[in-house]
Protein backbone atom coordinates (compact mmCIF):
# COMPACT_ATOMS: atom_id res chain seq x y z
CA UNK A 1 0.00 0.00 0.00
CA UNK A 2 1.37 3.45 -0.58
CA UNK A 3 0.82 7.13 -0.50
CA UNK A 4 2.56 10.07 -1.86
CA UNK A 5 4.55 11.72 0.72
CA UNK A 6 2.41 15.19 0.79
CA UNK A 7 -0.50 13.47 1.69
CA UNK A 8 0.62 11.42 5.02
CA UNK A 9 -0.38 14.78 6.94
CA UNK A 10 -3.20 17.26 5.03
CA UNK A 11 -4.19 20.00 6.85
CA UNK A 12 -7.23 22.69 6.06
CA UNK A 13 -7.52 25.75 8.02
CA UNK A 14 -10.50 27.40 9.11
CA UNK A 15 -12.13 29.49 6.79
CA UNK A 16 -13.49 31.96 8.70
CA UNK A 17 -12.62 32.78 12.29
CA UNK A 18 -14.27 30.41 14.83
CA UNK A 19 -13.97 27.21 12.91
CA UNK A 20 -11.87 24.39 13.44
CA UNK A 21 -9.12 23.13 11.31
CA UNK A 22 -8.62 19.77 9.71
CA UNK A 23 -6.22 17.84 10.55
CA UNK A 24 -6.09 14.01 8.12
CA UNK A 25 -3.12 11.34 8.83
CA UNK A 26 -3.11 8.95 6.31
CA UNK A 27 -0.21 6.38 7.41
CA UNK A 28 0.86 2.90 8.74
CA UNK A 29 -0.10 2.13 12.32
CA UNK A 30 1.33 1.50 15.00
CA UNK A 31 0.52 1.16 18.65
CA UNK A 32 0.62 4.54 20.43
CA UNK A 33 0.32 6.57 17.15
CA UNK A 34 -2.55 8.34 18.24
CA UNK A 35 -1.13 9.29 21.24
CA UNK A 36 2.12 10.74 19.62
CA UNK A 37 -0.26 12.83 17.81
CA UNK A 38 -2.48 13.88 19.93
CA UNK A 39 1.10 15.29 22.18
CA UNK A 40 1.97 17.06 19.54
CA UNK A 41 -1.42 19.41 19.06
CA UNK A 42 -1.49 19.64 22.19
CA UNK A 43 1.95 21.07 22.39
CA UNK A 44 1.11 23.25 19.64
CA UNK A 45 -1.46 24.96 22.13
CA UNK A 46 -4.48 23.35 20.16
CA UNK A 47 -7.52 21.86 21.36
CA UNK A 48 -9.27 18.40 19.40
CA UNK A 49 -12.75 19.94 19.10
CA UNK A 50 -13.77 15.94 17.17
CA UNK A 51 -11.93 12.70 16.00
CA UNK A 52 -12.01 9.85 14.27
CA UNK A 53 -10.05 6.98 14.04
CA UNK A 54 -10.10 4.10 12.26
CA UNK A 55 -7.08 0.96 10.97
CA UNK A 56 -6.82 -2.14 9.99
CA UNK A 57 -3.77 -2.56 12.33
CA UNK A 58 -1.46 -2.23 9.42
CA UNK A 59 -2.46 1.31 7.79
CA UNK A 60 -4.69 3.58 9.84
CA UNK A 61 -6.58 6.80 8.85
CA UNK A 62 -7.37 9.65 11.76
CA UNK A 63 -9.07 13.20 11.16
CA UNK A 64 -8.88 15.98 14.04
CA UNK A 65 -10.96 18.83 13.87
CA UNK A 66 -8.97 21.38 15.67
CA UNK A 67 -8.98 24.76 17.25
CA UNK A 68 -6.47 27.45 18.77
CA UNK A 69 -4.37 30.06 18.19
CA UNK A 70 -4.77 32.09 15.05
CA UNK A 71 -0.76 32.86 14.86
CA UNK A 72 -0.44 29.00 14.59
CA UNK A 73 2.62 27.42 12.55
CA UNK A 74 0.60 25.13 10.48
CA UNK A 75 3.47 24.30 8.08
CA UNK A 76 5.63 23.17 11.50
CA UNK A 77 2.50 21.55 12.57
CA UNK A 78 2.27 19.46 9.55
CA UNK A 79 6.20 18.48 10.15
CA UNK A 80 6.13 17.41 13.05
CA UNK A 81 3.30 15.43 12.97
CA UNK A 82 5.14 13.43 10.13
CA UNK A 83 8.05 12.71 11.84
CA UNK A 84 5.97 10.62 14.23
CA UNK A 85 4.19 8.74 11.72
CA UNK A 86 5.66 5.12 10.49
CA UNK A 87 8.92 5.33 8.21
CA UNK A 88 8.11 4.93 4.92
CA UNK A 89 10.38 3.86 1.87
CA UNK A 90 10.44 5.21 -1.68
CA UNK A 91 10.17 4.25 -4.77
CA UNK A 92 9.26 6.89 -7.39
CA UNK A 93 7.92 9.38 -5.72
CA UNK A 94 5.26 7.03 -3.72
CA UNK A 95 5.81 6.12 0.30
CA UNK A 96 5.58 2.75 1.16
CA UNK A 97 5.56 0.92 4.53
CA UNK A 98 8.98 -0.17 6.17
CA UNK A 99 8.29 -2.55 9.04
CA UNK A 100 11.01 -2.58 10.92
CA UNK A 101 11.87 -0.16 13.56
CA UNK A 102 14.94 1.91 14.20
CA UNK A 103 15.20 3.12 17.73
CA UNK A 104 16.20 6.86 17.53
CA UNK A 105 19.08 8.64 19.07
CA UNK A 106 18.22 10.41 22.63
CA UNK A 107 18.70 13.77 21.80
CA UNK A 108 21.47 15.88 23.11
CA UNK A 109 20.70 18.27 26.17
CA UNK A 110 21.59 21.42 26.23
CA UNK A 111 22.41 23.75 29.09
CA UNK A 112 21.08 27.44 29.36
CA UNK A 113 22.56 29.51 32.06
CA UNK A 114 21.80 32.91 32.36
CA UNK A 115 21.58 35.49 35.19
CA UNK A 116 18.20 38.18 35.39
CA UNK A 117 17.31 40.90 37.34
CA UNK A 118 14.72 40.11 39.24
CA UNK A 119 12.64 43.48 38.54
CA UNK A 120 9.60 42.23 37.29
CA UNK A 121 6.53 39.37 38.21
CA UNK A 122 6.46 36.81 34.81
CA UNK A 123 9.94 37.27 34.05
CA UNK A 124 10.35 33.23 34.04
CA UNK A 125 7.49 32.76 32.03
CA UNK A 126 8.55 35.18 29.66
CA UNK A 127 11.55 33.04 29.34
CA UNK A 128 9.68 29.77 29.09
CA UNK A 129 7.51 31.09 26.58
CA UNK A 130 10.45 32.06 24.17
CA UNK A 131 12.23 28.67 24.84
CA UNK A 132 8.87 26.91 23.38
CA UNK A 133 8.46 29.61 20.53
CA UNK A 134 12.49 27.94 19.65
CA UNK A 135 10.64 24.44 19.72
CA UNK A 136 13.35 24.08 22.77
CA UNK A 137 11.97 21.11 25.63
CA UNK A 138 12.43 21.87 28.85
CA UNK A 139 13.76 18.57 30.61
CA UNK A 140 14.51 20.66 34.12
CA UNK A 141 15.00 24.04 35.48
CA UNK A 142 16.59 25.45 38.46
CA UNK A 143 15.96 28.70 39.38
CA UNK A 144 17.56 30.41 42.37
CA UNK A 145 17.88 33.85 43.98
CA UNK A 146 20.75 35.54 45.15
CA UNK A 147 20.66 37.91 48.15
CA UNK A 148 21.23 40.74 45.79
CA UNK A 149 18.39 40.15 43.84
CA UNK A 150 19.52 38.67 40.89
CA UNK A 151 18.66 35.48 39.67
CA UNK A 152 20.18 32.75 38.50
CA UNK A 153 18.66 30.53 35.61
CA UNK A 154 19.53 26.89 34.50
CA UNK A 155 17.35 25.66 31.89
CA UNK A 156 18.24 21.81 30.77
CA UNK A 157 16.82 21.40 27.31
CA UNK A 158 16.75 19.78 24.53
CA UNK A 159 16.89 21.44 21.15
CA UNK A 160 14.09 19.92 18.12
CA UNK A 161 15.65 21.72 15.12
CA UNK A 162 18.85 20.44 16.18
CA UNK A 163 20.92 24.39 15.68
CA UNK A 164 22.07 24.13 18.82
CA UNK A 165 25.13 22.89 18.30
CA UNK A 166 26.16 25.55 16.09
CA UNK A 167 27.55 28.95 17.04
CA UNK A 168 24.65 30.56 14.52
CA UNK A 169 21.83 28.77 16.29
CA UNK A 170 23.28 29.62 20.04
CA UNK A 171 23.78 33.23 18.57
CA UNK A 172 19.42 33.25 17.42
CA UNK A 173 18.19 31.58 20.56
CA UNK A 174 20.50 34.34 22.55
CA UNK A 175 19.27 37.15 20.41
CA UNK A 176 15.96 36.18 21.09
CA UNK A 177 16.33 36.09 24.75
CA UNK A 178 17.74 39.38 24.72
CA UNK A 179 14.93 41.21 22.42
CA UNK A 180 12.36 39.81 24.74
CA UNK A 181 13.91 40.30 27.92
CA UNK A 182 15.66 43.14 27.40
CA UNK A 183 17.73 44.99 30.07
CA UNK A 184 16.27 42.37 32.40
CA UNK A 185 18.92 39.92 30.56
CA UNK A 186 22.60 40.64 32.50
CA UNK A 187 24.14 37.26 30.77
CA UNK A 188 23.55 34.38 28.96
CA UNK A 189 25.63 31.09 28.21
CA UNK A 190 24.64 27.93 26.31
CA UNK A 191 26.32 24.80 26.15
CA UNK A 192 26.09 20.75 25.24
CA UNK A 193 25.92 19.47 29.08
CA UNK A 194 27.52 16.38 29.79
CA UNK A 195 26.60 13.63 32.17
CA UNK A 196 28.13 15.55 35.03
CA UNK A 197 26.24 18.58 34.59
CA UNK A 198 23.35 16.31 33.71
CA UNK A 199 23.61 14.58 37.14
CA UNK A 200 24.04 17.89 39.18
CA UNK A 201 20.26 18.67 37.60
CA UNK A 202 18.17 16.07 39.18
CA UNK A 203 17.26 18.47 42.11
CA UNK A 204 16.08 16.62 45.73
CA UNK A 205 16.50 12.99 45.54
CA UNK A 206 12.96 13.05 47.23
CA UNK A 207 9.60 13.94 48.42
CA UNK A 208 8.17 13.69 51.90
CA UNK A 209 5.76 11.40 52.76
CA UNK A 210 3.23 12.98 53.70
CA UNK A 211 3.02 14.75 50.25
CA UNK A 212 3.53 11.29 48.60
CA UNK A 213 0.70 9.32 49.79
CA UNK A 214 -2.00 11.76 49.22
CA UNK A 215 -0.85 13.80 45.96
CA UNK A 216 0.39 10.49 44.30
CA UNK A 217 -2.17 8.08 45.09
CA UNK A 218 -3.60 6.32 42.29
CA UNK A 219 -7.18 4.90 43.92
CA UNK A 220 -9.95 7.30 43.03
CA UNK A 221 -11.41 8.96 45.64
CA UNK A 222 -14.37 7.04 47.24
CA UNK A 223 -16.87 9.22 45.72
CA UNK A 224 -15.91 8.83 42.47
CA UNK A 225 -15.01 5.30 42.68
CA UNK A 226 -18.69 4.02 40.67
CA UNK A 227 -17.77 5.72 37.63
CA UNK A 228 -21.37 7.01 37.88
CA UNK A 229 -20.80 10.61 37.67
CA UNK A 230 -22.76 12.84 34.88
CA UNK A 231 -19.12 14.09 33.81
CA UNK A 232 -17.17 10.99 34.31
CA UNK A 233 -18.45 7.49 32.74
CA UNK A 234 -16.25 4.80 31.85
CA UNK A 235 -17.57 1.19 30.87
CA UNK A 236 -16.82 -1.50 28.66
CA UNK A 237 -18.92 -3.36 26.23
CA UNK A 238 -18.21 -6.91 24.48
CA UNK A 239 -22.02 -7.21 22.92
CA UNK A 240 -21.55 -5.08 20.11
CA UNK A 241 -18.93 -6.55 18.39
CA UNK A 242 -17.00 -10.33 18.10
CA UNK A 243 -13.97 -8.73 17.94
CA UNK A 244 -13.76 -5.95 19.69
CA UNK A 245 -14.02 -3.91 23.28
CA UNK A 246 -15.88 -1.27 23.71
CA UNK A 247 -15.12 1.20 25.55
CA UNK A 248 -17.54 4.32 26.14
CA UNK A 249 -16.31 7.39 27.64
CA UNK A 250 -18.35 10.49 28.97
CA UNK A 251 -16.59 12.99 30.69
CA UNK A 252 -16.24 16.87 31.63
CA UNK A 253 -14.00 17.95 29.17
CA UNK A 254 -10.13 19.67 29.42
CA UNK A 255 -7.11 20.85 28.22
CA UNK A 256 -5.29 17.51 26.54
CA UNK A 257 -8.32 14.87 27.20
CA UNK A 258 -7.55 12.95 24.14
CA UNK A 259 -4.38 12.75 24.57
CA UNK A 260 -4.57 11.56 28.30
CA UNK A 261 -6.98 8.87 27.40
CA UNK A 262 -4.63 8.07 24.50
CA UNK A 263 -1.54 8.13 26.77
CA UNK A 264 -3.44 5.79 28.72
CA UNK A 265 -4.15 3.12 26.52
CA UNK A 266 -0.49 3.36 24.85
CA UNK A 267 0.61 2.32 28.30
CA UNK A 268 -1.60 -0.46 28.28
CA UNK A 269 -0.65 -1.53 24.91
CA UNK A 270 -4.23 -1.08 23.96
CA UNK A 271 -4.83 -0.29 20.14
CA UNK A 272 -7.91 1.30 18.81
CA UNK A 273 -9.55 -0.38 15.54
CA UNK A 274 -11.68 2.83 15.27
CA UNK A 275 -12.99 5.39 17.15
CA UNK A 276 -15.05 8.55 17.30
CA UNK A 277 -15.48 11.40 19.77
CA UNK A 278 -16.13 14.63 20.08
CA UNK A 279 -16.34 17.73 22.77
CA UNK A 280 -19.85 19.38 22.81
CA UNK A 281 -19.94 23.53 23.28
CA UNK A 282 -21.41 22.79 27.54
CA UNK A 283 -18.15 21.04 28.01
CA UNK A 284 -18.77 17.49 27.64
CA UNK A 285 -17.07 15.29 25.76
CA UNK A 286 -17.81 11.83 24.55
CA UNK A 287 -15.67 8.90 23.15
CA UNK A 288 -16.84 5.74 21.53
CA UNK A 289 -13.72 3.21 21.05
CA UNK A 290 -13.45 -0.07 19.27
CA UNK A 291 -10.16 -1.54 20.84
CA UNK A 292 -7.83 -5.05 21.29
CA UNK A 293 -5.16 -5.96 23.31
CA UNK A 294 -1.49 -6.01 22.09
CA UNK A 295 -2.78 -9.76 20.64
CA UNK A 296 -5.54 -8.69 19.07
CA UNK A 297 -8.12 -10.08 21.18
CA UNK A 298 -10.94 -8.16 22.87
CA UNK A 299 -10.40 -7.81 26.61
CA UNK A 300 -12.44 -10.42 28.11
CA UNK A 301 -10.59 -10.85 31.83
CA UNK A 302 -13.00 -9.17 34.12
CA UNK A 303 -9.88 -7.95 36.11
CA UNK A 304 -8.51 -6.07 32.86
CA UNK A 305 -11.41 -4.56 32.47
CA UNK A 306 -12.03 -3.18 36.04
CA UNK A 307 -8.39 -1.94 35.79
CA UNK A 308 -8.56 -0.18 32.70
CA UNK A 309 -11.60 1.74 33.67
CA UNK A 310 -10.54 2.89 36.98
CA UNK A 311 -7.34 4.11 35.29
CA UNK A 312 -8.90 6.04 32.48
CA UNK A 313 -11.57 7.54 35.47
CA UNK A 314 -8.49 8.85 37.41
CA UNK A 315 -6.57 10.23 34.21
CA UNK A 316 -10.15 11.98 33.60
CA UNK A 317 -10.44 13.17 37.21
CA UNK A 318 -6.54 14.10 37.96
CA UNK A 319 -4.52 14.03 34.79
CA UNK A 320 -2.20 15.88 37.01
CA UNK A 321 -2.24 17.17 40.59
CA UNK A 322 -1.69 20.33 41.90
CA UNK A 323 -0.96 20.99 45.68
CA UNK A 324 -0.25 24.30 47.61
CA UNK A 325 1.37 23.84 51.72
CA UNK A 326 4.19 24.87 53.97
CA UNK A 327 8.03 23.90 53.44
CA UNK A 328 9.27 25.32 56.96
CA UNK A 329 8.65 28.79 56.54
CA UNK A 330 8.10 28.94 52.76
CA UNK A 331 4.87 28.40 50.57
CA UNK A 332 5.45 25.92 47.81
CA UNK A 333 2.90 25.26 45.24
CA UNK A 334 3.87 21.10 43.84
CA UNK A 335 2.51 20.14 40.50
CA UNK A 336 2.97 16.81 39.52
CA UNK A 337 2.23 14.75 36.20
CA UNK A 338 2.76 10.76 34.93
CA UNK A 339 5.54 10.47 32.79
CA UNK A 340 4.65 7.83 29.36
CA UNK A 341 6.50 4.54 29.85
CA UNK A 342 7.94 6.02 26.53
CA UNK A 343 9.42 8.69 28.76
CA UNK A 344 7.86 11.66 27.28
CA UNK A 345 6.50 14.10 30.19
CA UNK A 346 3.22 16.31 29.70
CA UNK A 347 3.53 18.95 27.07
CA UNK A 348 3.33 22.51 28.42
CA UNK A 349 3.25 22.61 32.06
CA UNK A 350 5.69 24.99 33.06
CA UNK A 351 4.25 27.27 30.76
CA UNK A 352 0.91 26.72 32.10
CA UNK A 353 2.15 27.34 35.23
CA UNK A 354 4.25 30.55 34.85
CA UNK A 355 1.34 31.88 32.86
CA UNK A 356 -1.22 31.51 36.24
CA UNK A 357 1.20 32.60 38.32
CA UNK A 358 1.91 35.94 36.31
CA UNK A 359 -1.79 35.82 35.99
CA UNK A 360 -2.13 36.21 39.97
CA UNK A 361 1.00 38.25 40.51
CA UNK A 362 3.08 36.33 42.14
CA UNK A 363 6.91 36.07 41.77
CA UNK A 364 8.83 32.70 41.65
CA UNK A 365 11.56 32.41 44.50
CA UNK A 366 13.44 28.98 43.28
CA UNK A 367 12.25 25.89 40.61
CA UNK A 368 13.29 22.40 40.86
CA UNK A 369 11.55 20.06 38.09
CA UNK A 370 12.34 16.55 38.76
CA UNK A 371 11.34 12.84 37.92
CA UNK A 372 10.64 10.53 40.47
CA UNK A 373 9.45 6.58 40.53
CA UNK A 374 6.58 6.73 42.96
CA UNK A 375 4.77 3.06 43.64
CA UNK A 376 6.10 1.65 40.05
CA UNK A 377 5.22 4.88 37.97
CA UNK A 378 7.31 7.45 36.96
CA UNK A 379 6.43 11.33 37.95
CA UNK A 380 7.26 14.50 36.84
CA UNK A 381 7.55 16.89 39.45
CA UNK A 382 7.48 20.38 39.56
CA UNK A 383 8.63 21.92 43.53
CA UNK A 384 8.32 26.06 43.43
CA UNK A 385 8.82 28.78 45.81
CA UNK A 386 7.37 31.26 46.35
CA UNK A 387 8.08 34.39 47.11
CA UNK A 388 6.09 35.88 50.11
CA UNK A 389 7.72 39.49 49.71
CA UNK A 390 6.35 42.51 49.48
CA UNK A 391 3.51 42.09 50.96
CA UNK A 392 2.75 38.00 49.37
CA UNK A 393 -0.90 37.42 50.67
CA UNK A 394 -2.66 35.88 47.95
CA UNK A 395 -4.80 32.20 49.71
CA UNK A 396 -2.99 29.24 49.02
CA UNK A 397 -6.47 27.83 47.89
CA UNK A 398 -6.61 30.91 44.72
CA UNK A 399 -3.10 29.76 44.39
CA UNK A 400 -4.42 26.42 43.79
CA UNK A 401 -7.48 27.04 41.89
CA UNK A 402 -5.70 29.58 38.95
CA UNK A 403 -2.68 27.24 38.73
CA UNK A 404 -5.40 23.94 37.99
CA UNK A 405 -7.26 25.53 35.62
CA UNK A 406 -4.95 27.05 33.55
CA UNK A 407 -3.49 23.51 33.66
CA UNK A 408 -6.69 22.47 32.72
CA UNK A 409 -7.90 24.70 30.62
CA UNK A 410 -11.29 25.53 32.67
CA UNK A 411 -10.36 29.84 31.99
């Protein structure tokens, strides 16, 4: 089967302001796919408005109708939504499907140190936002403050259009800094950090208890533990088809549902023959999946089933958790997220957060962004303080609130 390399990836804008864009993948499957694409809108700052998926498990065909920012890259959109897609081979002009799989080289990470003055609220999510404008990931940050005022900055990142490495591409991502930042900007330095440097950015080694067992648990709160809230209905159906699971979704909706439901069933090395869903304008959303086990067999174990639910109800209740309370004298506000077994964190957060903090006026004493293994699953943990100066009084619990739904995308 084959395809000309254009049309893996079509996309349509909106023709008028207010509807969504079109999004068709046209490619061979693979388990996870939709997930890998699903990141990517979603780190594009878009939001999957309707879907639908369908495959034979060797070639698959998805649509996304999409909506966002107006001063979206659609052209970058398109190319890196490719490079997720199968490999193909050529022959003439036409893209055929290669079967086997070439594990890909971890990317080099690259370390940004500069120093600020610390004159203004936002000034680190001014930063962050120019770091994602570069397509740079942000693998960890440390901030600190010295007593002068100044503040330190050590971003760990890695670099997708791989100019990092090269004087001119240092020279554009410090430029950029420096025409957004302005005379805030004292220094910056970039360079490839090695396993040392790499080591000396893990942050704490680890997280109190008492903050483990409540902020990491992963039983559903009593209450919700029926799946029978209006917002938040998962169940599974084998009547409807011979070969397949379904499983039915209802659900409040938020920032990066699809791809937290497709996370989910990457990790469980669940494929989806087809699917459908779609967000109404009150907020709901609904999803309608055909799937099969990494065999190809509907899940039929009771046990799987009950386990599958309750961990797509908790990824729909707390796709990630967000925590205000004392470290000795300080406030710190913790936000947390599951990392994919592929090792890919949540797109965005930092961002997310900076942006509600700015939002609410508050300055950022010291970062430390972290992974940690927490009862078998990895984390990825985000420890910031505060600063309670001039005249810091804003409730923990507004803290809480803006940071969770800016995360969430409930504005």
């Amino acid at each position: 089967m084959g395809i000309l390399y254009e049309d893996v990836v079509i996309i349509k804008e909106a023709e008028k302001a207010g509807d969504p864009t079109v999004i068709t993948v046209n490619c061979p499957d693979k388990t996870g796919l939709g997930c890998d694409l699903c990141r990517i809108i979603l780190l594009f700052g878009l939001s999957i408005s309707r879907g639908d998926v369908s495959t034979d498990g060797k070639w698959c065909y998805v649509v996304f109708w999409v909506v966002g920012k107006p001063t979206t890259r659609w052209s970058l959109l398109k190319k890196r939504l490719l490079e997720v897609c199968p490999s193909c081979n050529s022959a003439s002009g036409i893209y055929y499907y290669r079967a086997e799989f070439q594990q890909p080289k971890p990317p080099d990470v690259f370390l940004l140190k500069f120093w600020c003055y610390y004159d203004s609220k936002g000034l680190l999510h001014d930063v962050t936002e120019v770091l994602c404008e570069l397509e740079l990931t942000i693998k960890r940050v440390k901030v600190s403050t010295a007593p002068d005022g100044r503040v330190m900055d050590l971003f760990f990142v890695t670099d997708t259009r791989e100019q990092l490495h090269t004087k001119g591409g240092q020279e554009h991502t410090i430029g950029y800094l420096k025409a957004v930042l302005g005379d805030a900007l004292i220094s910056c330095e970039i360079e490839l950090a090695g396993p040392e440097v790499t080591a000396c950015s893990q942050g704490v080694s680890f997280l109190p208890s008492a903050i483990t067992e409540d902020m990491f648990s992963l039983e559903l709160p009593s209450e919700h533990r029926s799946g029978s809230l209006a917002f938040n209905s998962v169940t599974v159906d084998n009547s409807l088809s011979p070969v397949h699971t379904l499983l039915q979704i209802l659900c409040q909706d938020h920032k990066g549902l699809i791809y937290d439901i497709m996370r989910t069933l990457k990790d469980y090395n669940i494929q989806i023959s087809y699917g459908r869903f779609s967000a109404n304008p009150n907020g709901n959303c609904e999803l309608d999946l055909f799937i099969v086990q990494a065999d190809g067999k509907k899940i039929i174990d009771p046990n799987k089933q009950n386990a599958l639910c309750s961990r797509v109800r908790m990824e729909l209740l707390r796709p990630l958790r967000v925590a205000v309370m004392s470290r000795g004298p300080d406030t710190e506000l913790l936000v947390a997220n599951p990392v994919e077994l592929s090792g890919r964190g949540r797109p965005l957060v930092f961002y997310d957060i900076t942006l509600a903090l700015k939002i609410l006026n508050i300055r950022i004493f010291s970062v430390e962004i972290g992974r940690h293994m927490i009862r078998d699953r990895e984390w990825e943990v985000y420890r910031i303080l505060l600063d309670e100066g001039d005249g810091f009084s804003v409730p923990w619990k507004k803290i809480e609130e803006g940071v969770r739904k800016k995360l969430m995308g409930w504005e």
